[in-house]
Protein backbone atom coordinates (compact mmCIF):
# COMPACT_ATOMS: atom_id res chain seq x y z
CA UNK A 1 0.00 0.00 0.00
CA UNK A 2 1.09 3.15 -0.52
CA UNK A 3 1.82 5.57 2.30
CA UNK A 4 1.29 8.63 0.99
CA UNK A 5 -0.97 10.62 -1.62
CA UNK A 6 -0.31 13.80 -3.16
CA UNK A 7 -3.49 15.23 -5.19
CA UNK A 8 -6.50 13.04 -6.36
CA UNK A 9 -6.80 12.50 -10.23
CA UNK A 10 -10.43 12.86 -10.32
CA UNK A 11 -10.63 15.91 -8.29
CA UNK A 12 -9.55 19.18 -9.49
CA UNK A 13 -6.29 20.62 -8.80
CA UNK A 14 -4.23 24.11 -8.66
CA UNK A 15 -1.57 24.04 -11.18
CA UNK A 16 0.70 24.81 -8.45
CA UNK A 17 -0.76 21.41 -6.94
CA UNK A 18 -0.11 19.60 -10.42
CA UNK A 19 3.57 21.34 -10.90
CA UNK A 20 4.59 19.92 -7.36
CA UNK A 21 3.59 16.49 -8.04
CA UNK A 22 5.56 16.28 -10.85
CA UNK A 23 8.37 18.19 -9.66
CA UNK A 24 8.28 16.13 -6.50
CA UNK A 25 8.61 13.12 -8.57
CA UNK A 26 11.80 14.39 -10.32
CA UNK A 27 13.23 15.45 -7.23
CA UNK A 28 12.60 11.60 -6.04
CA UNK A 29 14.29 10.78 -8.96
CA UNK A 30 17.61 13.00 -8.84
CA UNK A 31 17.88 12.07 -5.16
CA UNK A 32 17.85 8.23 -5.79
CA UNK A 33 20.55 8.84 -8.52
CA UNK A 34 23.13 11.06 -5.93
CA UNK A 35 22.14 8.53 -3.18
CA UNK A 36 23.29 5.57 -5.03
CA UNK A 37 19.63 3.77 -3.78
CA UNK A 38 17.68 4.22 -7.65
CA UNK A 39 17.38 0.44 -9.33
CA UNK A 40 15.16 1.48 -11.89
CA UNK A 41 12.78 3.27 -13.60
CA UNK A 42 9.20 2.61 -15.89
CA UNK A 43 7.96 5.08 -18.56
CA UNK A 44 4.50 3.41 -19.84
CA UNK A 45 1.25 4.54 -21.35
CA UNK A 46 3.04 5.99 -24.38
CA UNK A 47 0.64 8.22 -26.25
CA UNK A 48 3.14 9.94 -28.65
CA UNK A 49 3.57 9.24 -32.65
CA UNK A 50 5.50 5.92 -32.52
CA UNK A 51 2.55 3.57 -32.86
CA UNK A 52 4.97 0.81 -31.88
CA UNK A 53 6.47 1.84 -28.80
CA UNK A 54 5.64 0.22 -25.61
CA UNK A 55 7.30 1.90 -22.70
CA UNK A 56 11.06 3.09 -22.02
CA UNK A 57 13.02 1.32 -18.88
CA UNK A 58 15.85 3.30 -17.39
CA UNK A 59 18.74 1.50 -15.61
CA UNK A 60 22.14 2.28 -13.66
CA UNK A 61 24.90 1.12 -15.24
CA UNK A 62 28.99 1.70 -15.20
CA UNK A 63 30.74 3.50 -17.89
CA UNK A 64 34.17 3.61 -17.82
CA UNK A 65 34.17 4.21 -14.11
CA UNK A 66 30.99 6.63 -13.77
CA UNK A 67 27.69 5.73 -13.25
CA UNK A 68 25.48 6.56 -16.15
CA UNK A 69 21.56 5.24 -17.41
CA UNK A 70 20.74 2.65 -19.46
CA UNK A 71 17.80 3.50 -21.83
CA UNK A 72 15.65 0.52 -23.08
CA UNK A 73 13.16 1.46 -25.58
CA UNK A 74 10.74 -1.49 -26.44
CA UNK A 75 8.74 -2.07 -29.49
CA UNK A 76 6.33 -4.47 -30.43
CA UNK A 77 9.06 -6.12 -32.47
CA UNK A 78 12.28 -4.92 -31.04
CA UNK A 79 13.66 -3.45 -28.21
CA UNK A 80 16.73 0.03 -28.62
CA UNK A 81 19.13 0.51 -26.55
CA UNK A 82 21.28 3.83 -25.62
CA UNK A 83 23.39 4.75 -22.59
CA UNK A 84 23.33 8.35 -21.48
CA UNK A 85 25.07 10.32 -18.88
CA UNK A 86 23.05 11.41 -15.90
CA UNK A 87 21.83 14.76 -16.36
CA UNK A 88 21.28 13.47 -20.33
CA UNK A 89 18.89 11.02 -19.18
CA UNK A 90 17.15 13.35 -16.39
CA UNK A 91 16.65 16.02 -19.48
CA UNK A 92 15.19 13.48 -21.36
CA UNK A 93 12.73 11.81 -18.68
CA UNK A 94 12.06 15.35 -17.85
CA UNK A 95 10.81 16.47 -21.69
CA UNK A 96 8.93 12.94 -21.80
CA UNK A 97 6.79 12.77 -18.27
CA UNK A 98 3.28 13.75 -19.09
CA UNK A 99 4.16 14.60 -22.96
CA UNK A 100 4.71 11.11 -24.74
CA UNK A 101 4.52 8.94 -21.22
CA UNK A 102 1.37 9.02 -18.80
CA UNK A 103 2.56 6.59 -16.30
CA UNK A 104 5.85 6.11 -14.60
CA UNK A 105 7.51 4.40 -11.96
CA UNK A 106 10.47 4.63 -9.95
CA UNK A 107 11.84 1.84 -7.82
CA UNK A 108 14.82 2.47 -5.07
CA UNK A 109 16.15 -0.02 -2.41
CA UNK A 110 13.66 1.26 -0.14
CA UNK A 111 10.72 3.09 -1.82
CA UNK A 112 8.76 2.93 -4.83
CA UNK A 113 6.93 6.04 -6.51
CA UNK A 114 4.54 6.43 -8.80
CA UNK A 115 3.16 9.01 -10.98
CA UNK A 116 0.47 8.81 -13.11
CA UNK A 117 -1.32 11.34 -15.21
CA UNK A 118 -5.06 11.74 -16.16
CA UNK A 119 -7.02 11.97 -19.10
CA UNK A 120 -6.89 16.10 -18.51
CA UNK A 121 -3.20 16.11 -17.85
CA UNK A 122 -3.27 16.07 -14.09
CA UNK A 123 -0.49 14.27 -11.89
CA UNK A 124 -1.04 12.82 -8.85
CA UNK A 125 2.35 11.24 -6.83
CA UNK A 126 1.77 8.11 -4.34
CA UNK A 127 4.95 7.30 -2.87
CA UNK A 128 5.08 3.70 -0.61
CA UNK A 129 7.96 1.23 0.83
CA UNK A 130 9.06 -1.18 -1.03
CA UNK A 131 7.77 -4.85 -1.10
CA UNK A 132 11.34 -6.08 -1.51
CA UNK A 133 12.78 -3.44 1.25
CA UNK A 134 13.35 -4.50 4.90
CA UNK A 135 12.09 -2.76 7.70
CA UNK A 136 14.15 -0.14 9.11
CA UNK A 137 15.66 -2.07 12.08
CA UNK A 138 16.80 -5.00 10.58
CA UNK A 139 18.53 -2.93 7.54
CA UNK A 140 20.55 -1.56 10.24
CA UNK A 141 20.95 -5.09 11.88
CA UNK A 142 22.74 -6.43 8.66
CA UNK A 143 24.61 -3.15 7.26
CA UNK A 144 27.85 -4.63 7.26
CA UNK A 145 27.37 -8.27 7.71
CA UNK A 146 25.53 -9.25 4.29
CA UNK A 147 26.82 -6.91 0.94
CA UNK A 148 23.85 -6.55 -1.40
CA UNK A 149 24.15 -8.97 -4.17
CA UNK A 150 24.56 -7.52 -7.56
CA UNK A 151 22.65 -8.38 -10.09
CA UNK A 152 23.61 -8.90 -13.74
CA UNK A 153 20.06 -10.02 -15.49
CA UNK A 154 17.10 -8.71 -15.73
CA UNK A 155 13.94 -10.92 -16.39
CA UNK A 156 12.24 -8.11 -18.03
CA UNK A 157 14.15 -8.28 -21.21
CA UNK A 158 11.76 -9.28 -24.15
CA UNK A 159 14.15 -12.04 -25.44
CA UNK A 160 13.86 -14.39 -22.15
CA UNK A 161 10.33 -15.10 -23.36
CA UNK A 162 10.84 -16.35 -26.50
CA UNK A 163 13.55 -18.48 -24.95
CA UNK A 164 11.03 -19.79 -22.66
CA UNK A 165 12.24 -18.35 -19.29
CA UNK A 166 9.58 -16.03 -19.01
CA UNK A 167 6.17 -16.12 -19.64
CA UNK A 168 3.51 -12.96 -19.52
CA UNK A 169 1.35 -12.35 -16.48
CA UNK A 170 -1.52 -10.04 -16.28
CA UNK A 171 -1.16 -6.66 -13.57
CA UNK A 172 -2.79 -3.38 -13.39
CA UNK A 173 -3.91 -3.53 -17.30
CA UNK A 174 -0.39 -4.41 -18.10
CA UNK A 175 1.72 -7.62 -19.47
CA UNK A 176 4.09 -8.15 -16.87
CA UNK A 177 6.91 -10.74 -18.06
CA UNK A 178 7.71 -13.47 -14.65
CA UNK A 179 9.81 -16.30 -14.47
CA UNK A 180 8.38 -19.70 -15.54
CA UNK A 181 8.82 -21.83 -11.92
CA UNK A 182 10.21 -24.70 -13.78
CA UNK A 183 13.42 -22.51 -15.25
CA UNK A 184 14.38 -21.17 -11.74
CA UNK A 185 17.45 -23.46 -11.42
CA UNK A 186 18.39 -22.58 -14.94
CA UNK A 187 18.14 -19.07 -14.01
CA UNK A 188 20.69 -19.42 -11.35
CA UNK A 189 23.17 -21.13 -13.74
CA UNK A 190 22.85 -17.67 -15.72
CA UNK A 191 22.87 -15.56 -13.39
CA UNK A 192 26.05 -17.58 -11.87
CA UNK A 193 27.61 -17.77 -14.85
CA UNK A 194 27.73 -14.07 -15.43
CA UNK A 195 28.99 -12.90 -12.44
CA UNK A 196 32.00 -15.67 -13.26
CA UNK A 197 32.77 -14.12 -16.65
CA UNK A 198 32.15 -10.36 -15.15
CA UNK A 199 34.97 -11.33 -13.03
CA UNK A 200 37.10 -13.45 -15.79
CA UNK A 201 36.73 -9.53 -18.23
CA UNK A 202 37.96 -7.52 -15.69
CA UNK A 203 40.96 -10.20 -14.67
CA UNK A 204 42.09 -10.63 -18.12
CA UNK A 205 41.86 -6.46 -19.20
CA UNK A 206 38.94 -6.79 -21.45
CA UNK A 207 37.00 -4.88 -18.79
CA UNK A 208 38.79 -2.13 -20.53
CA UNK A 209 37.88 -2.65 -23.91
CA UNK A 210 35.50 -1.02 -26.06
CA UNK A 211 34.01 -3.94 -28.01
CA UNK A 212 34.36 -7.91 -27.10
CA UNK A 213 34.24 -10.62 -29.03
CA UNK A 214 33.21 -13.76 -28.22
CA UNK A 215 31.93 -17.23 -29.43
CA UNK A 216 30.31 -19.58 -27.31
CA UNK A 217 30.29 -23.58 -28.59
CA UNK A 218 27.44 -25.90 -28.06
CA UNK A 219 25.00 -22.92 -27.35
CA UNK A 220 21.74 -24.75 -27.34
CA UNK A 221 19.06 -23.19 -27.20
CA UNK A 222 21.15 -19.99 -26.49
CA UNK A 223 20.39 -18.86 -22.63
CA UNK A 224 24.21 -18.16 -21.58
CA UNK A 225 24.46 -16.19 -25.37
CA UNK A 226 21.84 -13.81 -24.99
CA UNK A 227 22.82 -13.32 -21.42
CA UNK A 228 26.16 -12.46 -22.34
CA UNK A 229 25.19 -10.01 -24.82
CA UNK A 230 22.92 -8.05 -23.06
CA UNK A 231 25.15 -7.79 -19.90
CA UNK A 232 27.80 -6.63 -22.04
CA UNK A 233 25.51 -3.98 -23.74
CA UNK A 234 24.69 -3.02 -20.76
CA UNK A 235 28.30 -1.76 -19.72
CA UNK A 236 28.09 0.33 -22.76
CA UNK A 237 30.01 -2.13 -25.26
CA UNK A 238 29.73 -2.95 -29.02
CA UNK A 239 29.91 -6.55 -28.14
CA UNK A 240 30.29 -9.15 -31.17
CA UNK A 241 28.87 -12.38 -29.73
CA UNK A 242 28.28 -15.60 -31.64
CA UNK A 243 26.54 -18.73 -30.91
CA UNK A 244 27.92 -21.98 -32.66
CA UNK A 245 25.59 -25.28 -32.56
CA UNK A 246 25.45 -28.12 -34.43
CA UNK A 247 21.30 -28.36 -34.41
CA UNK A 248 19.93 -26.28 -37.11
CA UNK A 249 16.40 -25.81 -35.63
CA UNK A 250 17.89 -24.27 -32.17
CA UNK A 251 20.20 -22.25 -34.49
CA UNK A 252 17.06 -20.79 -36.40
CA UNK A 253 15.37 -20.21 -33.13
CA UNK A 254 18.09 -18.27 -31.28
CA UNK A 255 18.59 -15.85 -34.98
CA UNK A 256 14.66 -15.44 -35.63
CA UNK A 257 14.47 -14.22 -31.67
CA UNK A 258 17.53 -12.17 -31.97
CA UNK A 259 16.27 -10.28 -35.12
CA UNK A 260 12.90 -10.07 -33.65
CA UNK A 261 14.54 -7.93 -30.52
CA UNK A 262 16.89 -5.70 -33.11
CA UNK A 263 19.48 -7.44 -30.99
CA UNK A 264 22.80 -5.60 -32.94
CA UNK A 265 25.67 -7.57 -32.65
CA UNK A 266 24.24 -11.23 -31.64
CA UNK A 267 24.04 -14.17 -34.50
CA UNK A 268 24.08 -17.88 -34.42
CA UNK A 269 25.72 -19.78 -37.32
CA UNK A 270 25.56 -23.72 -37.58
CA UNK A 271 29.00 -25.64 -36.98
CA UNK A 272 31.51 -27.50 -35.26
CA UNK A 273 34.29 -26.06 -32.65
CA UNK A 274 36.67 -28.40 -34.60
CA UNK A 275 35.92 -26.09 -38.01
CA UNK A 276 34.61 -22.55 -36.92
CA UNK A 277 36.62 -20.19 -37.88
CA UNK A 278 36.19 -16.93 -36.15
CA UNK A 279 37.94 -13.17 -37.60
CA UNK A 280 38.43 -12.16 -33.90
CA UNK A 281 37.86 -14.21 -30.74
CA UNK A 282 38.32 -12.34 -27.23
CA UNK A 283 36.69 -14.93 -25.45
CA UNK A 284 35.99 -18.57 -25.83
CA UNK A 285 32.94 -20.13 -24.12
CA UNK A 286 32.75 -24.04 -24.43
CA UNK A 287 29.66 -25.51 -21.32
CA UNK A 288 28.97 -29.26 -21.28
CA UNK A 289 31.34 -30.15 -24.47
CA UNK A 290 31.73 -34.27 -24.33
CA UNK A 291 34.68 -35.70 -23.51
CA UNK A 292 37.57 -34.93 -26.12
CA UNK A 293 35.35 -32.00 -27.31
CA UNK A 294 36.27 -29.98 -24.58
CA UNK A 295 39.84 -30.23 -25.60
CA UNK A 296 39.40 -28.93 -29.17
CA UNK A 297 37.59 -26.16 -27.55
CA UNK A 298 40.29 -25.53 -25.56
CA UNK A 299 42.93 -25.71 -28.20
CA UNK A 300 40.30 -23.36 -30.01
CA UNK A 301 40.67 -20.92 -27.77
CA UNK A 302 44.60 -21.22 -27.09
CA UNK A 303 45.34 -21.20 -31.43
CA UNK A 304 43.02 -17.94 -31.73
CA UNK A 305 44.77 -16.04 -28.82
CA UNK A 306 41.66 -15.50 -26.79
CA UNK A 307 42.09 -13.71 -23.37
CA UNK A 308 39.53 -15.84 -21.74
CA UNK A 309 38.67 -19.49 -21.66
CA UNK A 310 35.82 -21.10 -19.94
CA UNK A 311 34.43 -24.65 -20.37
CA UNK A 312 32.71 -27.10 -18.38
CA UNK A 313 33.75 -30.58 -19.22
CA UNK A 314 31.40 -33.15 -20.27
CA UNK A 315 32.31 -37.18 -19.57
CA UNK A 316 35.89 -38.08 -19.14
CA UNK A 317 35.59 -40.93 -21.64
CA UNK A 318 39.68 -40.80 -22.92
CA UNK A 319 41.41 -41.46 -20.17
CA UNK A 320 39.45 -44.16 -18.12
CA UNK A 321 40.04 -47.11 -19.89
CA UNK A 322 43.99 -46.31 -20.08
CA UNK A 323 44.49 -45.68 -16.45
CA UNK A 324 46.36 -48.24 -14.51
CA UNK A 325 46.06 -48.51 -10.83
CA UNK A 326 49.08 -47.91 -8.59
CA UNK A 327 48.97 -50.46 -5.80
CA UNK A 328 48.27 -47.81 -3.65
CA UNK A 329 44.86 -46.58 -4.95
CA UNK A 330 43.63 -50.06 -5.80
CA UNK A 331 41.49 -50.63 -2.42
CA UNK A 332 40.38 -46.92 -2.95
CA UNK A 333 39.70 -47.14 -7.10
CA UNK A 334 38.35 -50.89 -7.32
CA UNK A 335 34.62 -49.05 -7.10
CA UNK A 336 33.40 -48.35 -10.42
CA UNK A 337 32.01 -44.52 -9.07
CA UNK A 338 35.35 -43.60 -7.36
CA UNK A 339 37.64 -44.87 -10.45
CA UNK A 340 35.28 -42.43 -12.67
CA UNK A 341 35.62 -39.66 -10.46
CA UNK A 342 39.39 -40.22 -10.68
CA UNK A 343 39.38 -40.28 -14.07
CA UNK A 344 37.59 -36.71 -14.38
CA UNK A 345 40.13 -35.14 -11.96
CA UNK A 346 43.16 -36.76 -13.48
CA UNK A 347 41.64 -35.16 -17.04
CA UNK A 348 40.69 -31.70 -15.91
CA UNK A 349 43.52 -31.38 -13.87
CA UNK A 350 46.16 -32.45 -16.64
CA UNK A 351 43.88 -29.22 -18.48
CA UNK A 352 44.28 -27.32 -16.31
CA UNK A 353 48.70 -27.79 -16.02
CA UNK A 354 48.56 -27.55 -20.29
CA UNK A 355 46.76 -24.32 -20.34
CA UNK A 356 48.76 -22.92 -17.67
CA UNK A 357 51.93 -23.99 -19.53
CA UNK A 358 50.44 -21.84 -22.37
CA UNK A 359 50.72 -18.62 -20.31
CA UNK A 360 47.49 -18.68 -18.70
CA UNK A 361 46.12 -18.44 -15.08
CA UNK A 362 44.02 -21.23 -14.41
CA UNK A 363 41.21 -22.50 -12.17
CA UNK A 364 38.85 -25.49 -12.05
CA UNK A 365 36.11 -24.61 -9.45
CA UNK A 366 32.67 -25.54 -8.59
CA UNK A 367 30.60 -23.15 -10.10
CA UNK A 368 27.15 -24.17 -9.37
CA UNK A 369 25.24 -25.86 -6.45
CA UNK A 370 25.51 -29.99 -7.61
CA UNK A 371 21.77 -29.52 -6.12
CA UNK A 372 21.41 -27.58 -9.32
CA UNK A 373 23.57 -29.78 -12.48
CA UNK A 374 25.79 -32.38 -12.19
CA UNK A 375 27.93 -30.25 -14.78
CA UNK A 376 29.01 -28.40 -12.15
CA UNK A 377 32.99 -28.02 -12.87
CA UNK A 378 34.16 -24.74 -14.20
CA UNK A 379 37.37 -24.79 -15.75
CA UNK A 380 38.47 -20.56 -16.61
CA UNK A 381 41.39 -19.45 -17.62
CA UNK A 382 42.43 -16.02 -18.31
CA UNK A 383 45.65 -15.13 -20.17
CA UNK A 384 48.21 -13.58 -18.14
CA UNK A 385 50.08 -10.52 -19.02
CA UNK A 386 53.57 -11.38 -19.47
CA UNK A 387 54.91 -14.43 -20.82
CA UNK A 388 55.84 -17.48 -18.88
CA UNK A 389 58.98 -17.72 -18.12
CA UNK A 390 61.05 -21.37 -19.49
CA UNK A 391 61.72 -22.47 -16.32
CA UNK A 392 58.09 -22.01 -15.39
CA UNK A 393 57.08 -23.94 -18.33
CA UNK A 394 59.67 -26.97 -18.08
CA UNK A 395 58.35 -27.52 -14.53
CA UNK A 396 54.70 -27.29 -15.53
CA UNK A 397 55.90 -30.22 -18.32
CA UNK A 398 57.65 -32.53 -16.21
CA UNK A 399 54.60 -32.60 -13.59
CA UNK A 400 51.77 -33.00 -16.55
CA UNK A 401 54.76 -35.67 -17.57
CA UNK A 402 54.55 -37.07 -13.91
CA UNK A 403 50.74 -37.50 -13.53
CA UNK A 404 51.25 -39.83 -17.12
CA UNK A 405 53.20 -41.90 -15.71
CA UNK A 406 51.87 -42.45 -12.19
CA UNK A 407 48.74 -43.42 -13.92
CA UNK A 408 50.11 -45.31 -16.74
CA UNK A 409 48.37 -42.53 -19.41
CA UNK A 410 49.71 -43.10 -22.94
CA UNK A 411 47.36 -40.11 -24.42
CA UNK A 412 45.60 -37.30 -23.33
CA UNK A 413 43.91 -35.02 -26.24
CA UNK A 414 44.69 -31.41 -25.86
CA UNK A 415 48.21 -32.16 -25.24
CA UNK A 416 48.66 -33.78 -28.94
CA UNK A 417 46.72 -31.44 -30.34
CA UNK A 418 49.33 -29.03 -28.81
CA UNK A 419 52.16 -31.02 -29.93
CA UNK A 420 50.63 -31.30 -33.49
């Protein structure tokens, strides 16, 4: 409910009365925006020329170290995007309120405000808490225990529907786009998965770029490749992203629902990690590749000098059968579920030393709940900004070397491909 009223819109009101609403409402605005508190804003009820347009969705976001506004226009068939600088974006909310937009609303962390104009042009302000806010006394309780998470997606974006992670729900006259119950785990993944490669950008200097490239392998039905895109649009860059899949119907899918959105920068061509040949590759996404796939990603990503490298291996199917048991582990390794699990860290680990003998710095981490996937190992590595030294390199070969032998290993993929 909302705690407070300013003017009725079916009674009359003094023009002073009307000015003040609206003013008030700007005010709201500007402080939210010095206070570091807004999280976004709502233009709807367009009634200007564009017969199209839908409603305009303003959001914080970093440029180059200042905080500027994200400006989402949507259309019936495709959505614009442009970033503006603060008092940019103000002017322009300013010129629109009660002009082309009859309806907007501003959420903070602790309010949310809304102003809405009448048939006759008369504003009326009703500012309440918000739903999502805690009460006063607890927020001070947890200030400086519990940092806010950030969030990366937002399920508003037109695309996620089409993708089938939202679906449209009826409020207040409006479509309102929710989360389908059944995709919340897959949300997570995303969500996860972007805050991982936020991280991986600013590690490996790209954070500092002005356009990324990137090409992500086995992209399905193409959640992580939209997400990717419009995260990096959203920190202002003119990011080149391409999804690669063997299945030509989830290939046509993912392009029809890109076009459809006026998504600039975002295709998906048909083919195989072992034959895609990219002009530029910054980044190299490979999730769930099977067994020696995820090598070729890997040396994918290593012959095309990309920055950053992230897969998440799929079956360890190469080096099971050729591992021989040292007297030691037999008692441990005789049960079928232990020698797999063996098997998948010998493999990933034996990665991992090969791409850090490559000049990379390398992890292999748990990157989702195993509640959520059993695909739950991340392998990332981000190139490192001077070259390895030799004698760094000889010792990363003679332990790779080691782990062959102590297992008996005759082969392991992505170091012939290297050799080759």
């Amino acid at each position: 409910m909302f705690s407070h009223l300013i003017s009725d819109p079916q009674a009359p009101a003094a023009p002073a009365a009307q000015a003040d609403a609206r003013q008030r409402f700007l005010k709201l605005l500007h402080t939210a925006l010095q206070d570091g508190s807004f999280v976004k804003l709502l233009l709807s009820k367009y009634s200007g020329s564009q017969p199209q347009l839908e409603r305009l969705t303003l959001r914080p976001v970093q440029l180059r170290g200042e905080v500027a506004l994200s400006l989402l226009w949507r259309y019936q068939t495709k959505d614009i995007t442009k970033n503006l600088a603060v008092p940019e974006a103000l002017a322009e909310v300013d010129a629109l309120l009660g002009a082309e937009f009859q309806n907007a609303h501003l959420q903070t962390q602790s309010h949310e405000v809304q102003l809405a104009f009448s048939r006759k042009g008369r504003p009326s302000l009703r500012v309440g808490r918000s739903a999502e806010s805690a009460p006063p006394q607890a927020q001070v309780q947890t200030q400086g225990h519990d940092k806010e998470k950030q969030r990366y997606l937002e399920l508003d974006r037109p695309f996620w529907r089409d993708l089938g992670v939202t679906h449209a729900v009826r409020r207040g006259g409006e479509d309102e786009l929710q989360l389908v119950p059944a995709m919340s785990r897959k949300w997570k993944q995303i969500n996860k998965f972007i805050e991982i490669f936020a991280a991986a950008l600013k590690n490996s200097g790209l954070a500092e770029s002005p356009d990324v490239h990137v090409a992500d392998f086995g992209s399905g039905k193409g959640y992580l490749t939209f997400a990717m895109h419009d995260w990096l649009r959203a920190q202002g860059k003119q990011a080149q992203v391409t999804g690669v899949e063997l299945r030509e119907d989830m290939v046509r899918l993912c392009n029809e629902a890109a076009r459809r959105h006026g998504m600039e920068g975002l295709r998906f061509d048909q083919g195989d990690v072992r034959s895609y040949t990219p002009l530029r590759l910054d980044v190299m996404i490979a999730l769930h590749a099977c067994d020696i796939a995820t090598d070729y990603a890997i040396h994918f990503g290593l012959r095309t000098g990309a920055r950053v490298i992230m897969c998440s291996p799929c079956c360890h199917k190469q080096i099971r059968p050729q591992m021989q048991m040292p007297a030691q582990l037999r008692p441990l390794l005789q049960h079928g579920i232990h020698l797999g699990q063996e098997a998948e860290m010998v493999t990933d680990s034996l990665r991992a030393l090969l791409l850090e003998s490559q000049g990379y710095e390398t992890q292999v981490f748990e990157f989702v709940a195993l509640e959520h996937t059993s695909k739950n190992k991340m392998i990332l590595a981000v190139k490192r900004p001077q070259p390895l030294s030799a004698a760094r390199r000889a010792e990363l070969l003679s332990q790779i070397a080691e782990v062959k032998a102590f297992y008996g290993l005759r082969e392991q993929c992505l170091e012939t491909l290297l050799a080759d």
